[in-house]
N, C-alpha and C. Protein backbone atom coordinates (compact mmCIF):
# COMPACT_ATOMS: atom_id res chain seq x y z
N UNK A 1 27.31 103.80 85.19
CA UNK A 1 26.73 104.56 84.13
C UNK A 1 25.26 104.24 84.06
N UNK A 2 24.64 105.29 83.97
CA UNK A 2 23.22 105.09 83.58
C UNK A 2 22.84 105.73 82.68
N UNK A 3 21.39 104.96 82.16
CA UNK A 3 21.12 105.11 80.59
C UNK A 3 19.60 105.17 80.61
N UNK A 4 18.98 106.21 80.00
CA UNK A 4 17.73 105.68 79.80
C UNK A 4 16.62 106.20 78.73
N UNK A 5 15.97 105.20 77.72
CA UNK A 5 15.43 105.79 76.65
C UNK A 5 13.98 105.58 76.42
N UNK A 6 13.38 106.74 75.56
CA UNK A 6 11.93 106.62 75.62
C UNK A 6 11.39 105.98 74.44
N UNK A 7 10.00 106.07 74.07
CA UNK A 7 9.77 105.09 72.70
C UNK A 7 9.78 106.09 71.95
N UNK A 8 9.40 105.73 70.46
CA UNK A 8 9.33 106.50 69.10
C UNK A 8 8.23 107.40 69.15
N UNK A 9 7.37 106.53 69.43
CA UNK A 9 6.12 106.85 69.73
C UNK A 9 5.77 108.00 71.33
N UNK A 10 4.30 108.02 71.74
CA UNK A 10 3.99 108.70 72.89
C UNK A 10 4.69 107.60 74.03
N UNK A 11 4.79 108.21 75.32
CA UNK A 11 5.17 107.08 76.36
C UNK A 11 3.42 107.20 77.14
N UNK A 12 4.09 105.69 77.64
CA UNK A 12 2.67 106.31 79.16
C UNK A 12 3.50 105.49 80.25
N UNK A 13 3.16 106.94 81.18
CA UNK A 13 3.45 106.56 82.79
C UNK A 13 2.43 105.84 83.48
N UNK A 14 2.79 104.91 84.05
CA UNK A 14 2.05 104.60 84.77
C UNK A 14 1.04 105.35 86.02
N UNK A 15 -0.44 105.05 85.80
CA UNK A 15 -1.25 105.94 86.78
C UNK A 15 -0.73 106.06 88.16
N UNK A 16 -0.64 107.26 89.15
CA UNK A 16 -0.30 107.16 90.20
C UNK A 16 1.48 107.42 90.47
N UNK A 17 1.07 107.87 91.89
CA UNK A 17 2.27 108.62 91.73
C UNK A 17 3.61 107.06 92.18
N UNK A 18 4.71 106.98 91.49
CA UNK A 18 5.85 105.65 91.53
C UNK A 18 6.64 105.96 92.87
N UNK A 19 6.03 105.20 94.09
CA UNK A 19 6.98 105.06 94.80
C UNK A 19 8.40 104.22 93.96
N UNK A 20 9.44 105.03 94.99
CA UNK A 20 10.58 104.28 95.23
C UNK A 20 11.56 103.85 95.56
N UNK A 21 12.53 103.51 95.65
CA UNK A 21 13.64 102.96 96.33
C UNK A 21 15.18 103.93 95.87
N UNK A 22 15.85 103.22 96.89
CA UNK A 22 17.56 104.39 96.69
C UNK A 22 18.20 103.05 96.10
N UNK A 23 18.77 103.48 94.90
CA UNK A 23 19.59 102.33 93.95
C UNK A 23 20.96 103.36 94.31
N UNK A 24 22.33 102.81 94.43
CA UNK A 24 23.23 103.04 94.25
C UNK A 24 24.56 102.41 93.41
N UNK A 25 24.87 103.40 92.05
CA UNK A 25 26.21 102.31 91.38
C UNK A 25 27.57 103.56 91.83
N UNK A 26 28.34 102.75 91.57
CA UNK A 26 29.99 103.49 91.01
C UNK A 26 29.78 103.25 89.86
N UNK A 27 30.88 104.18 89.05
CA UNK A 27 30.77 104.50 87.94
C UNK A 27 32.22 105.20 87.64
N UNK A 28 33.05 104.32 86.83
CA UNK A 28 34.31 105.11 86.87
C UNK A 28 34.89 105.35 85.24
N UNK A 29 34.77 106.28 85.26
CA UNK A 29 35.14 107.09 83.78
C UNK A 29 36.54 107.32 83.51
N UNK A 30 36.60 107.18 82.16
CA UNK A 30 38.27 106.84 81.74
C UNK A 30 38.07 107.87 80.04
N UNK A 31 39.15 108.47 79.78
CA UNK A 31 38.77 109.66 78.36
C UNK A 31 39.20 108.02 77.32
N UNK A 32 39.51 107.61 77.86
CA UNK A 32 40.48 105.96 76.50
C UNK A 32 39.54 104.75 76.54
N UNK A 33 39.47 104.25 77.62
CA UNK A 33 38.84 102.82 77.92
C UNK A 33 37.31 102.72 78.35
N UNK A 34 36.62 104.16 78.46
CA UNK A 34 35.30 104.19 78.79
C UNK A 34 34.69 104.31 80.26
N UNK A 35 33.75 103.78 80.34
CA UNK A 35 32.89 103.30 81.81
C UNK A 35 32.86 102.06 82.25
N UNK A 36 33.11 102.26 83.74
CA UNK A 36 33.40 101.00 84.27
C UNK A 36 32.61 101.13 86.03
N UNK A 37 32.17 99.45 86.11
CA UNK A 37 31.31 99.73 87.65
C UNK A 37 32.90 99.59 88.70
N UNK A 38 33.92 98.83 88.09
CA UNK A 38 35.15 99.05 89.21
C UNK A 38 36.56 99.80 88.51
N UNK A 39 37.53 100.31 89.71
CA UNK A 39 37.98 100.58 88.93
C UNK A 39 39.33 100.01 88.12
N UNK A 40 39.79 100.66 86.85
CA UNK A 40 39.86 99.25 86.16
C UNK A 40 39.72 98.28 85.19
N UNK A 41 38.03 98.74 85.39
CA UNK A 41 37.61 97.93 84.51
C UNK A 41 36.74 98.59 83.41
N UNK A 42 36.93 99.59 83.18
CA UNK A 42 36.03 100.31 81.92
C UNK A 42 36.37 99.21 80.63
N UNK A 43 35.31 99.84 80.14
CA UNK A 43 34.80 99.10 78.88
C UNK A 43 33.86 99.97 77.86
N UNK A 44 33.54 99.89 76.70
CA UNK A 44 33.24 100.62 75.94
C UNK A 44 32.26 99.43 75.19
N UNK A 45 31.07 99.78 74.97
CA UNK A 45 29.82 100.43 75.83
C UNK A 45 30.31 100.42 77.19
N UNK A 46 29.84 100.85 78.33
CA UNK A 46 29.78 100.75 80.03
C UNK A 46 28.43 100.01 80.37
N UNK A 47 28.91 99.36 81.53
CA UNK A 47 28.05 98.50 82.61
C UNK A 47 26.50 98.82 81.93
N UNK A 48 25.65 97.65 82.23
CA UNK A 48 24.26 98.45 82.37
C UNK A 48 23.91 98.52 83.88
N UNK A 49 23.01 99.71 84.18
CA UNK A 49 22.56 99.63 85.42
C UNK A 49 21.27 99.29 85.02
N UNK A 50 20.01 98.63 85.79
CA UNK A 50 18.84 98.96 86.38
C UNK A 50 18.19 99.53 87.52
N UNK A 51 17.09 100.34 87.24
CA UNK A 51 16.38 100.97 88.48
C UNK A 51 15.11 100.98 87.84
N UNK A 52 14.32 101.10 88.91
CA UNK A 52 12.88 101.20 88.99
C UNK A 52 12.71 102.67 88.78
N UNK A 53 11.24 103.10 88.25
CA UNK A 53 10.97 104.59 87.99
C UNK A 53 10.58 105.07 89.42
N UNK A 54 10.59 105.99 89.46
CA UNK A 54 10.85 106.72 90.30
C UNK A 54 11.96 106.61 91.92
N UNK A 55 12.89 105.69 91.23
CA UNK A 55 13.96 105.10 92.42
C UNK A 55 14.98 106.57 92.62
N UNK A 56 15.05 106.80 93.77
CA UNK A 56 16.46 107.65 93.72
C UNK A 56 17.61 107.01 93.22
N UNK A 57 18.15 107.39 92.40
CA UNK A 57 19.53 106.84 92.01
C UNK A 57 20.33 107.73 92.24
N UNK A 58 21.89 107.48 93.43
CA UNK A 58 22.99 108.16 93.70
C UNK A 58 23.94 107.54 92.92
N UNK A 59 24.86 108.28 92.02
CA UNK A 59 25.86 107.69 91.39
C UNK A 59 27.19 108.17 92.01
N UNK A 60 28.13 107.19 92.63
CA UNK A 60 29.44 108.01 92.77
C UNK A 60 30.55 107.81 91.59
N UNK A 61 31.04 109.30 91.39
CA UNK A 61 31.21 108.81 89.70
C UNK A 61 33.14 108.92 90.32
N UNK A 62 33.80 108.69 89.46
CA UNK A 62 35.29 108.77 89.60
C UNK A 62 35.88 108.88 88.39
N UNK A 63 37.15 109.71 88.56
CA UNK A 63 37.60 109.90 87.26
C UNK A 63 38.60 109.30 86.64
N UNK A 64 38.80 108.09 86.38
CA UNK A 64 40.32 107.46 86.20
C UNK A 64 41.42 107.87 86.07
N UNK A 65 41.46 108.55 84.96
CA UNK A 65 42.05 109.23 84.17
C UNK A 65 43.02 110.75 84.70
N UNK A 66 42.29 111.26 85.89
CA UNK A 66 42.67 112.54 86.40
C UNK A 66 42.07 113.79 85.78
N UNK A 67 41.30 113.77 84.22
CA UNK A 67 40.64 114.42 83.46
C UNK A 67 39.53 114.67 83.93
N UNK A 68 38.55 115.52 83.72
CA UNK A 68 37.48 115.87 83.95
C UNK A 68 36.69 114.99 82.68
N UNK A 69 35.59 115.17 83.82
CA UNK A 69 34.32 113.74 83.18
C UNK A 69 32.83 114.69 83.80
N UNK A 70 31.43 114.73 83.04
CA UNK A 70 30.42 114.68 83.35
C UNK A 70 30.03 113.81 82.91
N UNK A 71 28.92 113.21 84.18
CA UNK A 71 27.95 111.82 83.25
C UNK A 71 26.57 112.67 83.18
N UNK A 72 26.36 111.98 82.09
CA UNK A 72 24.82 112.77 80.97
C UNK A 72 24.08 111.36 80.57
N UNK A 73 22.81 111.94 80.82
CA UNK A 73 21.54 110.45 80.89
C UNK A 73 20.87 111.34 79.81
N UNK A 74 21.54 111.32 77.69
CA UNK A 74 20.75 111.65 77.05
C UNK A 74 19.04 111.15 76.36
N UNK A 75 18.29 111.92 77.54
CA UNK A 75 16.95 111.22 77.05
C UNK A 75 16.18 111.00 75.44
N UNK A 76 17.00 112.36 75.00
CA UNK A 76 16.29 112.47 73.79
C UNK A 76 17.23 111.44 72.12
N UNK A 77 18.32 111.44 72.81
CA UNK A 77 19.53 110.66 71.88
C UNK A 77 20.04 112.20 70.74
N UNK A 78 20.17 113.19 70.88
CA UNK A 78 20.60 114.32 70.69
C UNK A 78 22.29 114.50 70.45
N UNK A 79 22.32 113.83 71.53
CA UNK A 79 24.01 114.40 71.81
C UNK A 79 23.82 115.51 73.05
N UNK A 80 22.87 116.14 73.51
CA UNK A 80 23.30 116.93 73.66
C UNK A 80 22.52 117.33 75.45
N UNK A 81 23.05 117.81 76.44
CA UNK A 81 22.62 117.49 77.57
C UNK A 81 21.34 118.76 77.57
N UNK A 82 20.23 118.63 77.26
CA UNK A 82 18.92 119.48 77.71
C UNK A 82 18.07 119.58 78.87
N UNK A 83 17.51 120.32 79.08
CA UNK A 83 16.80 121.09 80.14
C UNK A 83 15.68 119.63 80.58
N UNK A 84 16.38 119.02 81.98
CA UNK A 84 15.78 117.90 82.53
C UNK A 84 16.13 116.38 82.39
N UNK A 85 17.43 116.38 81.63
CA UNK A 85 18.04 115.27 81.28
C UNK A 85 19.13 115.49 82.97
N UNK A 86 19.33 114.50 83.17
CA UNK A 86 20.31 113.91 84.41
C UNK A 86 21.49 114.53 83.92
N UNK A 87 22.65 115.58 84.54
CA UNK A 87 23.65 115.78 84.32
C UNK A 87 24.63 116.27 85.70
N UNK A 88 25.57 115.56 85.38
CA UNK A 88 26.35 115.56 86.56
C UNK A 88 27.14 116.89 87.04
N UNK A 89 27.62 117.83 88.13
CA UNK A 89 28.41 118.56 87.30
C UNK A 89 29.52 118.33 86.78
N UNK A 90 30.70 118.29 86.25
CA UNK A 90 31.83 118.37 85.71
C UNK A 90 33.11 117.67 87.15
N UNK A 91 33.64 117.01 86.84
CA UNK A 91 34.43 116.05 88.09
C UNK A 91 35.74 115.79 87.35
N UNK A 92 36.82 115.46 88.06
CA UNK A 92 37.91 114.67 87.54
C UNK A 92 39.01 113.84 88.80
N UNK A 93 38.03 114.40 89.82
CA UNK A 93 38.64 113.36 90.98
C UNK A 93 37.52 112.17 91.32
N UNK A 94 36.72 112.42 92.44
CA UNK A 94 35.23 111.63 93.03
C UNK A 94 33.99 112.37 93.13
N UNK A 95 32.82 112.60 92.86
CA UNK A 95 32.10 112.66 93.45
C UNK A 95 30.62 111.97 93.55
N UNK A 96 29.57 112.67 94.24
CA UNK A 96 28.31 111.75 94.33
C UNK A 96 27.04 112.57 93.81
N UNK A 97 26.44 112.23 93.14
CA UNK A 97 25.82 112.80 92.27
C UNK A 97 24.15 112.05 92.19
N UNK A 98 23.14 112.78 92.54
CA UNK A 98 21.81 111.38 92.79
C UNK A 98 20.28 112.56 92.16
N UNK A 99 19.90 111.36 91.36
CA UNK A 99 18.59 112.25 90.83
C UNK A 99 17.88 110.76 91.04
N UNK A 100 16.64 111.48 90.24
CA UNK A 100 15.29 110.16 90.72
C UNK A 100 15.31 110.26 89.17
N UNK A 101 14.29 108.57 89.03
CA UNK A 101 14.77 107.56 87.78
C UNK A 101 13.11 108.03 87.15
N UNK A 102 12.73 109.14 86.47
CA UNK A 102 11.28 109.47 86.23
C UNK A 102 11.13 109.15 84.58
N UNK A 103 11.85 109.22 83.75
CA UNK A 103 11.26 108.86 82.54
C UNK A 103 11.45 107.77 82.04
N UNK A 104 10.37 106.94 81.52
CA UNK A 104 10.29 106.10 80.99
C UNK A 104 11.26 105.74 79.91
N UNK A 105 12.18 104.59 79.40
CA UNK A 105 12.54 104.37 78.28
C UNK A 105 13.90 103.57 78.24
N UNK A 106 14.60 103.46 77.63
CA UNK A 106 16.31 102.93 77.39
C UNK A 106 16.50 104.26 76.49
N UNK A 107 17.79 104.47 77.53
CA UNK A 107 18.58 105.94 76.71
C UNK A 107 19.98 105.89 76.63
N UNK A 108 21.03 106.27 76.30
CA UNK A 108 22.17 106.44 76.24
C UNK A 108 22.54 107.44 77.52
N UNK A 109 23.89 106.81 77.83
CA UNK A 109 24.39 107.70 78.75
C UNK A 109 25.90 108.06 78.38
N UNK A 110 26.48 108.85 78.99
CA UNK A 110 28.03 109.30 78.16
C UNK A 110 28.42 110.64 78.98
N UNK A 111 29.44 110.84 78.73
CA UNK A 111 30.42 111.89 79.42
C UNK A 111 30.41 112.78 78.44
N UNK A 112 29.94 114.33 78.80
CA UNK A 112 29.67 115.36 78.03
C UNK A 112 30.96 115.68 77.29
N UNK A 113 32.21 115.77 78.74
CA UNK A 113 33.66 116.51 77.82
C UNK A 113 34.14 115.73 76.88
N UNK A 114 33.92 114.22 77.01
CA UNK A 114 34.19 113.22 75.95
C UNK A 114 32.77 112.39 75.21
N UNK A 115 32.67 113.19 74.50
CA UNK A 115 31.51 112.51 73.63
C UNK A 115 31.41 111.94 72.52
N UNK A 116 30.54 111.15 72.63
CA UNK A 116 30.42 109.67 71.39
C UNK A 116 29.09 109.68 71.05
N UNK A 117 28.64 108.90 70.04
CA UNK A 117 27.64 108.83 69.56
C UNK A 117 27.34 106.72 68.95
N UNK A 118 26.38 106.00 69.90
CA UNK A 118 26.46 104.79 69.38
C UNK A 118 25.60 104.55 67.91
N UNK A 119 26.12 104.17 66.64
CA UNK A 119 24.65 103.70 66.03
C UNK A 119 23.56 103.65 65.99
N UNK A 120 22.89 102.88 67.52
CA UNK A 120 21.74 103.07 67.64
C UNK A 120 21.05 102.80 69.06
N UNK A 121 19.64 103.30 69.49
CA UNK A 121 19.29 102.48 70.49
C UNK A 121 18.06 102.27 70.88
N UNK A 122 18.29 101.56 71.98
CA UNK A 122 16.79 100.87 72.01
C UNK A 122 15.69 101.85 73.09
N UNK A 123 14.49 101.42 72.42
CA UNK A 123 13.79 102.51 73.20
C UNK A 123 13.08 101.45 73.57
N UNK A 124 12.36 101.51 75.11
CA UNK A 124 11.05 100.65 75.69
C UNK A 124 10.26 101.38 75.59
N UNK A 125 8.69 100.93 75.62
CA UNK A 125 7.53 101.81 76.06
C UNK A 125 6.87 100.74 76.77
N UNK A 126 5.60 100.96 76.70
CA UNK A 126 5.26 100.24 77.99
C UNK A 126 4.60 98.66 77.43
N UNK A 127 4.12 97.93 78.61
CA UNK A 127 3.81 96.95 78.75
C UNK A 127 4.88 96.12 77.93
N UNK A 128 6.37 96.04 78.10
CA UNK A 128 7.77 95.42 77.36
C UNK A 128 7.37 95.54 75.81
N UNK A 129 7.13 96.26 75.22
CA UNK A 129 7.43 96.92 73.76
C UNK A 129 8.82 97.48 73.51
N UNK A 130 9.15 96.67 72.86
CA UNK A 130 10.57 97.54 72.56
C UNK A 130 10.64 98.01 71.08
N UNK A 131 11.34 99.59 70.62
CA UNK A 131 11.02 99.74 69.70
C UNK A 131 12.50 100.46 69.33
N UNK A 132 13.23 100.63 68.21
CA UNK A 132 13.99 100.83 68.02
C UNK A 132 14.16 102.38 66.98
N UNK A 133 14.70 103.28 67.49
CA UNK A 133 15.18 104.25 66.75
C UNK A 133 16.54 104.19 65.94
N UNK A 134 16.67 103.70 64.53
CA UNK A 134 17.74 103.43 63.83
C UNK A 134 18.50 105.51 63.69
N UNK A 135 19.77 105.35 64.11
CA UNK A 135 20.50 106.78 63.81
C UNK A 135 21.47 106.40 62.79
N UNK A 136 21.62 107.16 62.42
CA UNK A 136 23.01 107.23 60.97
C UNK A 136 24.10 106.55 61.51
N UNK A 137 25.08 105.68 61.89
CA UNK A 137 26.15 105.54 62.28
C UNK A 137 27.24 106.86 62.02
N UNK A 138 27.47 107.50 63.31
CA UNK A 138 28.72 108.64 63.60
C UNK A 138 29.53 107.80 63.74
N UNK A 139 30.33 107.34 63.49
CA UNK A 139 31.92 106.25 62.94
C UNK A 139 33.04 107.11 62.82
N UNK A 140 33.79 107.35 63.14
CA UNK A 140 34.85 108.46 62.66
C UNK A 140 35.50 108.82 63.85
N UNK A 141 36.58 109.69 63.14
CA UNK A 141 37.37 110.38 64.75
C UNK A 141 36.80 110.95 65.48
N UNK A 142 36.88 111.24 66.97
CA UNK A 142 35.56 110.95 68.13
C UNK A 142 34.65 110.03 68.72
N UNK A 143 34.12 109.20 67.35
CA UNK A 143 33.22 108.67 68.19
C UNK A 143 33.92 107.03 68.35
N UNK A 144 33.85 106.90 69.02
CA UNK A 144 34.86 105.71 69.75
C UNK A 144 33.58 104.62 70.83
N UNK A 145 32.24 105.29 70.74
CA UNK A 145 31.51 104.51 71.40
C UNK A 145 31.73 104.49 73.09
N UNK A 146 32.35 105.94 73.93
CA UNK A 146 32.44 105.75 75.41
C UNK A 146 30.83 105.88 75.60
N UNK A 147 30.27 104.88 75.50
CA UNK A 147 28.62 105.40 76.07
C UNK A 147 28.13 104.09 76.80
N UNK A 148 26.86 104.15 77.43
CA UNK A 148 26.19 103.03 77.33
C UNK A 148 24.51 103.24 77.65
N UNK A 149 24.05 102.39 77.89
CA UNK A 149 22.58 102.60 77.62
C UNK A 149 21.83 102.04 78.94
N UNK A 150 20.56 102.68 79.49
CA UNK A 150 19.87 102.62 80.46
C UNK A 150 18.34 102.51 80.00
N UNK A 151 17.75 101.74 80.67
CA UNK A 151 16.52 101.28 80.62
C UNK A 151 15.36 101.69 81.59
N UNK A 152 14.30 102.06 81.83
CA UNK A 152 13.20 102.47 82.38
C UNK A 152 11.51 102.13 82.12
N UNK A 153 11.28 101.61 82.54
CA UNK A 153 9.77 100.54 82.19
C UNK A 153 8.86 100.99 83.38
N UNK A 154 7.73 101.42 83.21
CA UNK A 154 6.67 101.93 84.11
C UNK A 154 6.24 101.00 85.02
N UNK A 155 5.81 101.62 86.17
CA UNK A 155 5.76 100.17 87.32
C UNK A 155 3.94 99.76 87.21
N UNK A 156 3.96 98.41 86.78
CA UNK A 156 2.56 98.16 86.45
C UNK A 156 2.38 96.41 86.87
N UNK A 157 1.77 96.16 85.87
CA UNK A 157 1.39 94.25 85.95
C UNK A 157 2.59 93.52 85.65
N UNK A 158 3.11 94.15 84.61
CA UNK A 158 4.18 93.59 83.66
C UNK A 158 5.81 94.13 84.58
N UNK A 159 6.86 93.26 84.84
CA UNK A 159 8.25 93.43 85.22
C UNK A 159 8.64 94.74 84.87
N UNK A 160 9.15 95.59 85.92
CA UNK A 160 9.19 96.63 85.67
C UNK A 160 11.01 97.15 86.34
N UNK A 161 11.14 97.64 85.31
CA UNK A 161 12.74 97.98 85.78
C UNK A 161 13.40 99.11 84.49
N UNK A 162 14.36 99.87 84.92
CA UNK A 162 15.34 100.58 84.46
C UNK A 162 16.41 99.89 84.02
N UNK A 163 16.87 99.87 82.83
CA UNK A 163 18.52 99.50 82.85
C UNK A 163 19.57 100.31 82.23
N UNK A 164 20.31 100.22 82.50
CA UNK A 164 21.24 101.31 81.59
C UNK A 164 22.82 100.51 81.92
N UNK A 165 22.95 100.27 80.43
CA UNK A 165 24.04 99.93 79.96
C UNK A 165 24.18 99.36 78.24
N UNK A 166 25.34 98.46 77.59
CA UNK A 166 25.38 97.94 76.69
C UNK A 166 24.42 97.93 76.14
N UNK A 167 24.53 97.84 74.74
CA UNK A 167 22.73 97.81 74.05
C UNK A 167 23.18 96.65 72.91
């Protein structure tokens, strides 16, 4: 599962264009027990991943369950999969699925046909600022928390990495 969120505030990319590297996770989706890097082992939040910005990231996603699963990298914390957010198409056996890691931030990630909503999450901006967007707690039937959260930090002076998972 990958996750990745922006700040409250403006972001800044780093000047120049981000080389980068091919990150590869599994990622195995379950409609009950969540996201998991084996399978098995879902968990609710799911794994965090890290990647560098502009890394290709291939995800091979799997469906535990036999149900259909999309994985969704909500940038904006919406709920809702928009025009340039990472979305998988729709799966319930295997497949492989790979975009590049371009916006800055820690975001939530989650399965569109089964959707949740966490409390809250963390946003990075740059030079390790972390800043937090507090949401209403969605608590109730549905939200059960199948999500997890991903990280993205501009490549500069300062340690620079993506993560996405647990928050």
């Amino acid at each position: 599962m990958l996750v990745v969120a922006m700040a409250l505030g403006s972001l800044i990319v780093a000047t120049g264009p981000a080389v980068g590297a091919s990150k590869s996770f599994d990622l195995y989706g379950h409609n009950v027990t969540g996201w998991g890097s084996t399978s098995g082992g879902e968990t609710m939040p799911g794994p965090t991943m890290t990647v560098d910005q502009g890394d290709s990231v291939t995800m091979h996603l799997f469906s535990e369950d036999g149900l259909p699963h999309q994985f969704h990298i909500d940038y904006d914390g919406d709920g809702a999969a928009d025009a340039g957010e990472p979305l998988s198409p729709v799966f319930s056996g295997s497949i492989t699925y790979t975009f590049t890691a371009s916006t800055i931030g820690a975001f939530t990630y989650r399965c569109t046909v089964h959707p949740s909503r966490g409390p809250d999450v963390r946003r990075a901006g740059p030079a390790g600022d972390d800043h937090r967007r507090r949401r209403e707690p969605r608590d109730g039937p549905g939200d059960d928390h199948r999500h997890g959260v991903c990280r993205l930090d501009h490549r500069g002076q300062q340690p620079d990495h993506v993560g996405c998972g647990d928050h």
